[in-house]
N, C-alpha and C. Protein backbone atom coordinates (compact mmCIF):
# COMPACT_ATOMS: atom_id res chain seq x y z
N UNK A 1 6.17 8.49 23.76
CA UNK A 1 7.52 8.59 23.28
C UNK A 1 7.74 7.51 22.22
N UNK A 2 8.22 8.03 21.11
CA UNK A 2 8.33 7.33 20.15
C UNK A 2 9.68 6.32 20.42
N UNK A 3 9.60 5.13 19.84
CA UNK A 3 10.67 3.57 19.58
C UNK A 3 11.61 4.44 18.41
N UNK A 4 13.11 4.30 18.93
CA UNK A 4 14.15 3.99 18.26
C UNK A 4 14.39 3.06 16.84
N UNK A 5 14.14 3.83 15.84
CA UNK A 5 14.10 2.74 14.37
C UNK A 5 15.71 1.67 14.67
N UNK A 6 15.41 0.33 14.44
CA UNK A 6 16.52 -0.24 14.59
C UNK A 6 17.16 -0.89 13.33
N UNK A 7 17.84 -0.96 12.83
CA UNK A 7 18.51 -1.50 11.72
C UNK A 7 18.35 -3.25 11.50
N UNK A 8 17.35 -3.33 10.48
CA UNK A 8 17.19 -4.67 10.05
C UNK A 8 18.49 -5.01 9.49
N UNK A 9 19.22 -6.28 10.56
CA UNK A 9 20.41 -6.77 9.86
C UNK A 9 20.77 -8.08 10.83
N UNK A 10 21.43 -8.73 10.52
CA UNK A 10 21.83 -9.77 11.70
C UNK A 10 22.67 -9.30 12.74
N UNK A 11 22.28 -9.80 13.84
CA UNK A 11 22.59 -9.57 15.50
C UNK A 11 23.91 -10.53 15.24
N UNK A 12 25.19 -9.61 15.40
CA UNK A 12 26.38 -10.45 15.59
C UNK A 12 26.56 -10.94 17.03
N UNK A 13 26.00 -9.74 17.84
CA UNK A 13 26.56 -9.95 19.66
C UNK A 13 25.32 -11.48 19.82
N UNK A 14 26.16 -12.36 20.27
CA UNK A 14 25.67 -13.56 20.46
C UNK A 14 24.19 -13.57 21.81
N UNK A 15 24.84 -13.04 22.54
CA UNK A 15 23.39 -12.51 23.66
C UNK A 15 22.90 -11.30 23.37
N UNK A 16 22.97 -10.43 22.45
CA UNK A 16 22.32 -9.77 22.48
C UNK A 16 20.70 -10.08 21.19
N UNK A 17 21.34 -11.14 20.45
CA UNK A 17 20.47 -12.10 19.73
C UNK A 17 19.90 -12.73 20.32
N UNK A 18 20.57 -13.34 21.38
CA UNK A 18 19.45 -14.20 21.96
C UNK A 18 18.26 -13.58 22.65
N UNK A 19 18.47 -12.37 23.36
CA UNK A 19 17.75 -11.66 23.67
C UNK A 19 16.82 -11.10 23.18
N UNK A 20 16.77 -10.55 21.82
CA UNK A 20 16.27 -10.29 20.87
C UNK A 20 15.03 -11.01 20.76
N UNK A 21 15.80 -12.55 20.18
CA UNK A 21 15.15 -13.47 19.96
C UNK A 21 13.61 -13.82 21.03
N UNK A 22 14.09 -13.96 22.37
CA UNK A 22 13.11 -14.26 23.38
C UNK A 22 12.41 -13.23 23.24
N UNK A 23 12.49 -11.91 23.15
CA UNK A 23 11.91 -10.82 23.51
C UNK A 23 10.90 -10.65 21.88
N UNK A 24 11.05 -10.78 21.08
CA UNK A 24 10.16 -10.70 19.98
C UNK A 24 9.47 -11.99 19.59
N UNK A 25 10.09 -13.48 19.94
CA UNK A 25 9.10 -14.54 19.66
C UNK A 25 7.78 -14.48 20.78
N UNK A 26 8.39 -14.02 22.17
CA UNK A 26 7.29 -13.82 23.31
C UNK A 26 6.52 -12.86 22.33
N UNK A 27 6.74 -11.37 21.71
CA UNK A 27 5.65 -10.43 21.13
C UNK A 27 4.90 -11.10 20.31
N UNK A 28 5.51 -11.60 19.35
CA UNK A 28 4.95 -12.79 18.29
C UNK A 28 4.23 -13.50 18.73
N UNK A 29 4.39 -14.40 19.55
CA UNK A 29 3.12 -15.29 20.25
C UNK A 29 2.02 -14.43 20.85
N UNK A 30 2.17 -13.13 21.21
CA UNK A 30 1.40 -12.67 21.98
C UNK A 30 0.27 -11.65 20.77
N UNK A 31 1.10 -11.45 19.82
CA UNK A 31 -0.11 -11.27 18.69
C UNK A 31 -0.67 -11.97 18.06
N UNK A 32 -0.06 -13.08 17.82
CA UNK A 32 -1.21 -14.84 17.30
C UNK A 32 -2.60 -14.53 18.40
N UNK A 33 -2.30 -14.57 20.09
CA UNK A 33 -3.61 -15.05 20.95
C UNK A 33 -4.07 -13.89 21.09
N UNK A 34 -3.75 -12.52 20.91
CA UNK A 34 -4.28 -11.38 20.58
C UNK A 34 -5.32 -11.30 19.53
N UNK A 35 -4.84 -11.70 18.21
CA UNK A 35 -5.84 -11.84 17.00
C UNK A 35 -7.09 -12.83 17.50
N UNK A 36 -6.55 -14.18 17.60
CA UNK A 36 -7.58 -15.14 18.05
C UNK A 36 -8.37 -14.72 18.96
N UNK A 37 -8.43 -13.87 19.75
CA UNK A 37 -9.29 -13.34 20.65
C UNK A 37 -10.26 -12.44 20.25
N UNK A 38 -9.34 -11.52 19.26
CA UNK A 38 -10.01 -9.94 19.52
C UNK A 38 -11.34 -10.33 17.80
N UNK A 39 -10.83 -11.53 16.96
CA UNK A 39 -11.39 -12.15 15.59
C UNK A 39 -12.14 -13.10 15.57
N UNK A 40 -12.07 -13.99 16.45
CA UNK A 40 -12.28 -14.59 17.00
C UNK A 40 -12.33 -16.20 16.18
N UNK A 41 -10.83 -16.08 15.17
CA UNK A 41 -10.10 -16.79 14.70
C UNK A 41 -9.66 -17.83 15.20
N UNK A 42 -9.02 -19.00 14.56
CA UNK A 42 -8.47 -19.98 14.98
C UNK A 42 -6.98 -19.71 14.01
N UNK A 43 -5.95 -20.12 14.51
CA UNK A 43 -4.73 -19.66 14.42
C UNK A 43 -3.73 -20.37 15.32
N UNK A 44 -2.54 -20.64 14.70
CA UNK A 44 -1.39 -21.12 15.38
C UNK A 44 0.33 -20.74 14.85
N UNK A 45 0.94 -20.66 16.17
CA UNK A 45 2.09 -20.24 15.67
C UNK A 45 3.02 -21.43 16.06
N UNK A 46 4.57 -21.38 14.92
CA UNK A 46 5.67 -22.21 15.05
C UNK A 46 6.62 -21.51 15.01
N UNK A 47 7.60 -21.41 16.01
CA UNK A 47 8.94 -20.50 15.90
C UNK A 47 10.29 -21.46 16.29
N UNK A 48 10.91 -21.49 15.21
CA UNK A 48 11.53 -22.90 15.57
C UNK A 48 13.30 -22.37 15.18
N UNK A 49 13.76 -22.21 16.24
CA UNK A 49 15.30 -21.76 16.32
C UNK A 49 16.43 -22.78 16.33
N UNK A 50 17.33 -23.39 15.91
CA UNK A 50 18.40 -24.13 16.24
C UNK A 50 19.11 -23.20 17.44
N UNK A 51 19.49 -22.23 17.24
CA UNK A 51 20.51 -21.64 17.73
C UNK A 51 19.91 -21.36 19.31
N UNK A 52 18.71 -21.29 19.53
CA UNK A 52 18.31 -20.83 20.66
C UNK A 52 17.21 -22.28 21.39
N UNK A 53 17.62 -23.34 21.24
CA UNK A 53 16.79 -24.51 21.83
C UNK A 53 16.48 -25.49 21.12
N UNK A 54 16.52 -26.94 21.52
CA UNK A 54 16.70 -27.58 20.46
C UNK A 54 15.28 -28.09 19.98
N UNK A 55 13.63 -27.71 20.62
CA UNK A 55 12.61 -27.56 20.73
C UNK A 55 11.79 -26.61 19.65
N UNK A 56 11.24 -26.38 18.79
CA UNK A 56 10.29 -25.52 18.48
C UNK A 56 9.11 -24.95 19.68
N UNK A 57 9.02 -24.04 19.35
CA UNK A 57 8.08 -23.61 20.25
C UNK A 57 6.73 -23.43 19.45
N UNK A 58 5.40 -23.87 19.95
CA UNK A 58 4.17 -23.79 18.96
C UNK A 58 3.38 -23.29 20.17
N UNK A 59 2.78 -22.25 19.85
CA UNK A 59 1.38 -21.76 20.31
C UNK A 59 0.49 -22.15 19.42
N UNK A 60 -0.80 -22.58 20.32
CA UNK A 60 -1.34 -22.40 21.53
C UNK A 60 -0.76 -24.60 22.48
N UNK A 61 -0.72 -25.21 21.31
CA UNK A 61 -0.39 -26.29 21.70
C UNK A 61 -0.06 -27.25 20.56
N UNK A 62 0.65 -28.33 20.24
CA UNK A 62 0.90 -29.04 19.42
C UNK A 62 0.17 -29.52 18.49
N UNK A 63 -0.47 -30.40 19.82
CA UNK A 63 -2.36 -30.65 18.85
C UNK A 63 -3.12 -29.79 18.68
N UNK A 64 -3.40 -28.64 19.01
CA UNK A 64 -3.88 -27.85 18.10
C UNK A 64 -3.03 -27.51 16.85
N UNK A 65 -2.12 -26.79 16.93
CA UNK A 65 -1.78 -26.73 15.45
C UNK A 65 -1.61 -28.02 14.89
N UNK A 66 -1.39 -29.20 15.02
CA UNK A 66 -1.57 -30.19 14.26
C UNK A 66 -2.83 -30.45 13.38
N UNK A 67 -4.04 -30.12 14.89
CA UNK A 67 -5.47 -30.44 14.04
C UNK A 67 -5.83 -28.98 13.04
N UNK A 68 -5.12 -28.10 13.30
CA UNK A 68 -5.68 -26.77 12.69
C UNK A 68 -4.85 -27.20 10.71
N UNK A 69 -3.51 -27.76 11.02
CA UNK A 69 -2.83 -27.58 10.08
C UNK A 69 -3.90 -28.77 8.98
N UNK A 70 -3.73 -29.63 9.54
CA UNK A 70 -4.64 -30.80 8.93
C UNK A 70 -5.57 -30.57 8.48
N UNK A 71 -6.90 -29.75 9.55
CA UNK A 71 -8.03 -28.76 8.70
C UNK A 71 -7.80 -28.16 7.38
N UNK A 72 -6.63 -26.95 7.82
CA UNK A 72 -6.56 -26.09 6.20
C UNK A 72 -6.00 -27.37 5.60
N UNK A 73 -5.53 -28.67 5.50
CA UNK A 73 -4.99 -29.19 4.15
C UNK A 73 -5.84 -29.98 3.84
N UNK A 74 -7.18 -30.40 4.56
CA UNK A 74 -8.36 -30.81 3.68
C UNK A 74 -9.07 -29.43 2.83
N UNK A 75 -8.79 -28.33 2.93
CA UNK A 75 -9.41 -27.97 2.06
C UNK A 75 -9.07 -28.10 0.97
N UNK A 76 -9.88 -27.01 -0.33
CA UNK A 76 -9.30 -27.47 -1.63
C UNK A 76 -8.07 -26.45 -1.88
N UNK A 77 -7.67 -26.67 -3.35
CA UNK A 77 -6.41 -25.96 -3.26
C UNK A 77 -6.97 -24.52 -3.63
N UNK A 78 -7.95 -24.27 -4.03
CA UNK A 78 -8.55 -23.19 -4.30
C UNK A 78 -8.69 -22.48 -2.95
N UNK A 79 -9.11 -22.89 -2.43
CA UNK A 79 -9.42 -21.99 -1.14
C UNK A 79 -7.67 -21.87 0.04
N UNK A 80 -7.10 -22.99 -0.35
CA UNK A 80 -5.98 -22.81 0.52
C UNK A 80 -4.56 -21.63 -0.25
N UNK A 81 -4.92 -21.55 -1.21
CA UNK A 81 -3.90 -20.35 -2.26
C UNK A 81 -4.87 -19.44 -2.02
N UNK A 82 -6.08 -19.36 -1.89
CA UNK A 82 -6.60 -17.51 -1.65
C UNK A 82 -6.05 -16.40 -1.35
N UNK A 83 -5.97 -16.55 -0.39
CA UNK A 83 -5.04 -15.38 -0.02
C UNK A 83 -3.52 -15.72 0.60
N UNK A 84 -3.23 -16.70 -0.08
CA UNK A 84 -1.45 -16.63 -0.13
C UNK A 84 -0.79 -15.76 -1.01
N UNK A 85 0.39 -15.49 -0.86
CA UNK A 85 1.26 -14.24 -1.70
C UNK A 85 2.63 -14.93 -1.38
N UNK A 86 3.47 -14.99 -2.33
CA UNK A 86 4.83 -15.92 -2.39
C UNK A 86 5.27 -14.49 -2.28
N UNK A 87 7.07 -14.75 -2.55
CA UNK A 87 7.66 -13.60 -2.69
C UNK A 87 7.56 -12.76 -3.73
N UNK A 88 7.52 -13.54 -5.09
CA UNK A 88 7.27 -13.14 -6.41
C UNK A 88 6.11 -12.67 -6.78
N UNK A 89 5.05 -12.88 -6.38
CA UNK A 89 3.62 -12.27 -6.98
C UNK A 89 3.54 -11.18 -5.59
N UNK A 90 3.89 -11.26 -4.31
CA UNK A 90 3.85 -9.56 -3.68
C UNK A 90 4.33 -8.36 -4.62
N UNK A 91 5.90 -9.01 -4.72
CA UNK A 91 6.72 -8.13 -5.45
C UNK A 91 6.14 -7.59 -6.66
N UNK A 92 5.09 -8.90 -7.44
CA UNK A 92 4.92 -8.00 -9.02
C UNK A 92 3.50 -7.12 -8.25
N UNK A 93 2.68 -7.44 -7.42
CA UNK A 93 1.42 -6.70 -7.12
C UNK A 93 1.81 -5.06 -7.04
N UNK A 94 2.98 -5.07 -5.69
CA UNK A 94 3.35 -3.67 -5.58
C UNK A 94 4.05 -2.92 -6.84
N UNK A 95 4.85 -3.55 -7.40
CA UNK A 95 5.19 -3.38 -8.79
C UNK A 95 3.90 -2.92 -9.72
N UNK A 96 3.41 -3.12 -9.38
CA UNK A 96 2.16 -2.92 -10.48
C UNK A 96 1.32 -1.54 -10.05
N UNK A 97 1.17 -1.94 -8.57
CA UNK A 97 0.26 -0.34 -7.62
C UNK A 97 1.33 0.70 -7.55
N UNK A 98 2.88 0.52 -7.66
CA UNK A 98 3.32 1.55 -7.65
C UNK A 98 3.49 1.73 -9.47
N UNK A 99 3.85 1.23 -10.11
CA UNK A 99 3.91 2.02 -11.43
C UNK A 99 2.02 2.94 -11.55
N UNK A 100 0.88 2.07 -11.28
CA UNK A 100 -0.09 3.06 -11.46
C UNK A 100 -0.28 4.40 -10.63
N UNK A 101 0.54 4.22 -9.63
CA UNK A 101 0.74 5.29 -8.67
C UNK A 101 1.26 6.44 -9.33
N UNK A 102 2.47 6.04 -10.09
CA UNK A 102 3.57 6.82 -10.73
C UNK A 102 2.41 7.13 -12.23
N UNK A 103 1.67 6.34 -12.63
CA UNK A 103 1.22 6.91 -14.10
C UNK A 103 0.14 8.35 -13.90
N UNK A 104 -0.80 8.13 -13.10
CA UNK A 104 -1.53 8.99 -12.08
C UNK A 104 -0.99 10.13 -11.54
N UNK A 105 0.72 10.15 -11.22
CA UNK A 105 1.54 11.35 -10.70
C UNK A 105 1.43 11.87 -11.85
N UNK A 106 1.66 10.98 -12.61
CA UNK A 106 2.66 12.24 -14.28
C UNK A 106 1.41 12.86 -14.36
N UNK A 107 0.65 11.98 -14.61
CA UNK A 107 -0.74 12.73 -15.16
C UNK A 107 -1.53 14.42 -14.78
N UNK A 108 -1.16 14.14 -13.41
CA UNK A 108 -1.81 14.95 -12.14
C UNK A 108 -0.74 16.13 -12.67
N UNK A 109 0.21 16.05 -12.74
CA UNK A 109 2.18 16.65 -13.10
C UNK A 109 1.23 17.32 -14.36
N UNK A 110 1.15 16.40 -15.18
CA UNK A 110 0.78 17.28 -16.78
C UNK A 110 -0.12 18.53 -16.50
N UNK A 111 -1.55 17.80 -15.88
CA UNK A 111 -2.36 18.80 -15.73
C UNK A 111 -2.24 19.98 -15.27
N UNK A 112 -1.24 19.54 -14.19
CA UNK A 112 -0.64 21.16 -13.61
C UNK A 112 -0.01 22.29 -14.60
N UNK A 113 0.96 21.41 -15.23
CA UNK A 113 2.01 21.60 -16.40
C UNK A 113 1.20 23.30 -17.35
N UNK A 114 0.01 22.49 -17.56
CA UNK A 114 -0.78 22.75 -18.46
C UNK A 114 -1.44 23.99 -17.82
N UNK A 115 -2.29 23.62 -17.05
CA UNK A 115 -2.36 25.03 -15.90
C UNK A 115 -1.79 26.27 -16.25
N UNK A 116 -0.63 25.81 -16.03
CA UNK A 116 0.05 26.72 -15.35
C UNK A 116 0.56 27.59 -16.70
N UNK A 117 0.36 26.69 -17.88
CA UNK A 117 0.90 27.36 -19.63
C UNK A 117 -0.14 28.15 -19.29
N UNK A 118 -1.67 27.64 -19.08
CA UNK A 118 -2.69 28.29 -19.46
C UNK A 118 -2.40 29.67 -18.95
N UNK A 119 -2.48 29.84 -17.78
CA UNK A 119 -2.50 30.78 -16.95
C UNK A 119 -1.28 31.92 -17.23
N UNK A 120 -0.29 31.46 -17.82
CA UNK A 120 0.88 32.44 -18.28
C UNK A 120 0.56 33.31 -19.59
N UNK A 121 -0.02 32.53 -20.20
CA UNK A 121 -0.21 32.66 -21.44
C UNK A 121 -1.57 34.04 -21.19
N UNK A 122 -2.68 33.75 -20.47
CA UNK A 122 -3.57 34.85 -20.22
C UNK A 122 -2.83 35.41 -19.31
N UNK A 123 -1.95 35.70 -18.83
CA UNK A 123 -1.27 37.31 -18.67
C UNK A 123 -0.44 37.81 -19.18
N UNK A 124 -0.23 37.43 -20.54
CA UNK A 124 0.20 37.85 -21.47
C UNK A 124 1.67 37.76 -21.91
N UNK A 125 2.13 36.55 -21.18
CA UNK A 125 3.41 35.96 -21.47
C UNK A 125 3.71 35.03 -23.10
N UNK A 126 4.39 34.87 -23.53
CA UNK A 126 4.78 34.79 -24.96
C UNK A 126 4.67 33.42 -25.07
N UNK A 127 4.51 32.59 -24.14
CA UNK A 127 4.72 30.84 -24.22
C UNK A 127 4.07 30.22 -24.93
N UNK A 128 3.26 30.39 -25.50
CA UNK A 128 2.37 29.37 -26.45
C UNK A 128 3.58 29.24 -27.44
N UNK A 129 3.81 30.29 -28.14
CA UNK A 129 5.19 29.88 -29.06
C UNK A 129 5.83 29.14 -29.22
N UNK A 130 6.43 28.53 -28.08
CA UNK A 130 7.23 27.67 -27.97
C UNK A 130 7.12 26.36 -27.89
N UNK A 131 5.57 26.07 -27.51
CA UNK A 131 4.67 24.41 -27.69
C UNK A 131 4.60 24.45 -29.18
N UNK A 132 4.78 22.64 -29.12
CA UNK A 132 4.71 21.89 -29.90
C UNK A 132 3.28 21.63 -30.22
N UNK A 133 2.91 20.79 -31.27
CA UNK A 133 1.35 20.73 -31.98
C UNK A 133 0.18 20.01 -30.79
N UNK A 134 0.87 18.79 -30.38
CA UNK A 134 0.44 18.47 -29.34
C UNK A 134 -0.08 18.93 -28.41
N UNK A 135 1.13 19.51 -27.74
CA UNK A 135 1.18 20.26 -26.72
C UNK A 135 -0.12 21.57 -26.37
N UNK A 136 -0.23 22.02 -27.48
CA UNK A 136 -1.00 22.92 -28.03
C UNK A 136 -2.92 22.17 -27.53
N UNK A 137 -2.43 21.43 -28.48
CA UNK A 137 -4.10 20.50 -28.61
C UNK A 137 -4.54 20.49 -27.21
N UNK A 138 -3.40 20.03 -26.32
CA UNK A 138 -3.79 19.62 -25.19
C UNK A 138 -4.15 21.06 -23.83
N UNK A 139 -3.49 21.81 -24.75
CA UNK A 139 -4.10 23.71 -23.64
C UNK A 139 -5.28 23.57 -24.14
N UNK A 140 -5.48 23.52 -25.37
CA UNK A 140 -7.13 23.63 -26.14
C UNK A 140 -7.65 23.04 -25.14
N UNK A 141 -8.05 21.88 -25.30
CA UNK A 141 -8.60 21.11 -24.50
C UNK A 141 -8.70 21.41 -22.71
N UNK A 142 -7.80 21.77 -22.35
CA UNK A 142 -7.68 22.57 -21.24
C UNK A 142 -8.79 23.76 -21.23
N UNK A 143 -8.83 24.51 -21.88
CA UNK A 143 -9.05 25.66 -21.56
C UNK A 143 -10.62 25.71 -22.17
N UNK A 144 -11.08 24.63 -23.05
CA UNK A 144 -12.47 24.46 -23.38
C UNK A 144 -13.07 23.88 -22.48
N UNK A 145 -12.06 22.99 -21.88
CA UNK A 145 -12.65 22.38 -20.62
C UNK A 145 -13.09 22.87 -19.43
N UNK A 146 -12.43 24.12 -18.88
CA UNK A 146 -12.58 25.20 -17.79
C UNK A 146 -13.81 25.99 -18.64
N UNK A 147 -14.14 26.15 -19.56
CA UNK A 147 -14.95 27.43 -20.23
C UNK A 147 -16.41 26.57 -19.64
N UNK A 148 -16.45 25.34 -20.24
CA UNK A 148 -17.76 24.34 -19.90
C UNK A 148 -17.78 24.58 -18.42
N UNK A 149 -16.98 24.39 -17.95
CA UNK A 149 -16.92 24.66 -16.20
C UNK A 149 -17.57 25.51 -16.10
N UNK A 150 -16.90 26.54 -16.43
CA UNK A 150 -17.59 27.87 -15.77
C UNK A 150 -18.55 28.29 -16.65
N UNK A 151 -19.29 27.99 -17.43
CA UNK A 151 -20.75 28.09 -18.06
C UNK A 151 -21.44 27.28 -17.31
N UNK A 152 -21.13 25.94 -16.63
CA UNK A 152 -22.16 25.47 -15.73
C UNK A 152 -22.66 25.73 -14.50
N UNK A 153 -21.48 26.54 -14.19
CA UNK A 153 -21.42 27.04 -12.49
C UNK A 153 -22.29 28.11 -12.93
N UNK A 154 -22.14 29.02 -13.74
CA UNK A 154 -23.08 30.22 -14.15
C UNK A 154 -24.50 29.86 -14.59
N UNK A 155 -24.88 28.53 -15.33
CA UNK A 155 -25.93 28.47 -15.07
C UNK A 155 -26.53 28.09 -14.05
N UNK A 156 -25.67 26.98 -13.26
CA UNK A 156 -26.52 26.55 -11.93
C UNK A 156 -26.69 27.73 -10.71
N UNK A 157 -25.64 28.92 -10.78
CA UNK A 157 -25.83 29.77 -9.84
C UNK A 157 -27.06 31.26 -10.60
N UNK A 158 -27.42 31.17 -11.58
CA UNK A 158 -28.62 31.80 -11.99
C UNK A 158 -29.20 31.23 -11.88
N UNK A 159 -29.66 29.78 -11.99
CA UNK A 159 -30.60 28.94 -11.56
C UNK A 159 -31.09 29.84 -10.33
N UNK A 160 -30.35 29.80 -9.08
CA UNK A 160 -30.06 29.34 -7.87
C UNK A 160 -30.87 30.86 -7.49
N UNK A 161 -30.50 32.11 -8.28
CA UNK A 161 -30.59 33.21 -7.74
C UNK A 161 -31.77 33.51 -8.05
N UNK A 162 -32.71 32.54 -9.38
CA UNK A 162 -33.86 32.97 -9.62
C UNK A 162 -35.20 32.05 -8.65
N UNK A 163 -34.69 31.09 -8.21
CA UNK A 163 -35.49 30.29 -7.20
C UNK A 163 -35.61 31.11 -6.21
C-alpha cells in the first residue's frame, strides 16, 4: 500500500512537529548506520534542533564525528569539493540536463514532423507546397536517408538469401 504524498511546508500544529520531527530524525539516523553497514563507509550524522532540545543529537558518537570531521579536513581541498554541489551549481547542472533533454525532444519532434510530411506527401496529399526552402532540404534529406536504408537492408537480405 502506497504512503500518502504529504505537503512540503512548515508544521504549524506545535506537536504535531514535534512529532514529525522525532519520527524522521530517528529515520534519518537510521539511514546514516544503514549506509555504513550495507558500504561499508564511515559516516556521521548532526541533527541539531533549538525548538526540540537544547542538545544536538550526533550519530554514531561525538568523537567519532569529531575524528571523522577532522579526517575529511586534512584532506586537500581538491578532494574535499569533489563531489560537493552548493545550491547554485545543482541548480545550473539540472538546468543544463534539462535544456539538453528539451533540445533532443524538439529534435526527436522534428524528425517525426518530417515523417509524417514525408509520408503525406507519398499518398498523394498536396503538402510539399506549402514548405519553405529549408524545410524542403530537410524532407530531401529525409527521404534519401530512408532510400540508403532500404538499399542496405536489400542488400544485406540478398546477401542472406544467397548464403
Amino acid at each position: 500500500m502506497s504512503r500518502k504524498k504529504i505537503k512540503l511546508a512548515y508544521i504549524t500544529n506545535d506537536s504535531a512537529r514535534k512529532t514529525t520531527y522525532k519520527k524522521r530524525s530517528k529515520g534519518l539516523l537510521k539511514k546514516v548506520r544503514e549506509i555504513t553497514t550495507l558500504c561499508g563507509i564511515q559516516a556521521f550524522a548532526v541533527i541539531n534542533s533549538p525548538d526540540f532540545g537544547s542538545q544536538a543529537e550526533v550519530w554514531p558518537s561525538l568523537e567519532d564525528a569529531r575524528r571523522l570531521l577532522s579526517e575529511f579536513k586534512k584532506l586537500p581541498l581538491t578532494k574535499q569539493n569533489k563531489n560537493m554541489v552548493n545550491q547554485e551549481s545543482f541548480l545550473e547542472q539540472s538546468l543544463a540536463k534539462a535544456t539538453q533533454q528539451l533540445r533532443k525532444l524538439r529534435e526527436e519532434n522534428r524528425q517525426k514532423e518530417l515523417k509524417e510530411v514525408m509520408f503525406e506527401s507519398l499518398s498523394g496529399k498536396g503538402i510539399l507546397q506549402s514548405l519553405n526552402a529549408m524545410d524542403l532540404d530537410e524532407v530531401d534529406l529525409l527521404i534519401k536517408q530512408n532510400l540508403a536504408d532500404i538499399d542496405n537492408r536489400v542488400r544485406v537480405l540478398t546477401k542472406a538469401s544467397r548464403s
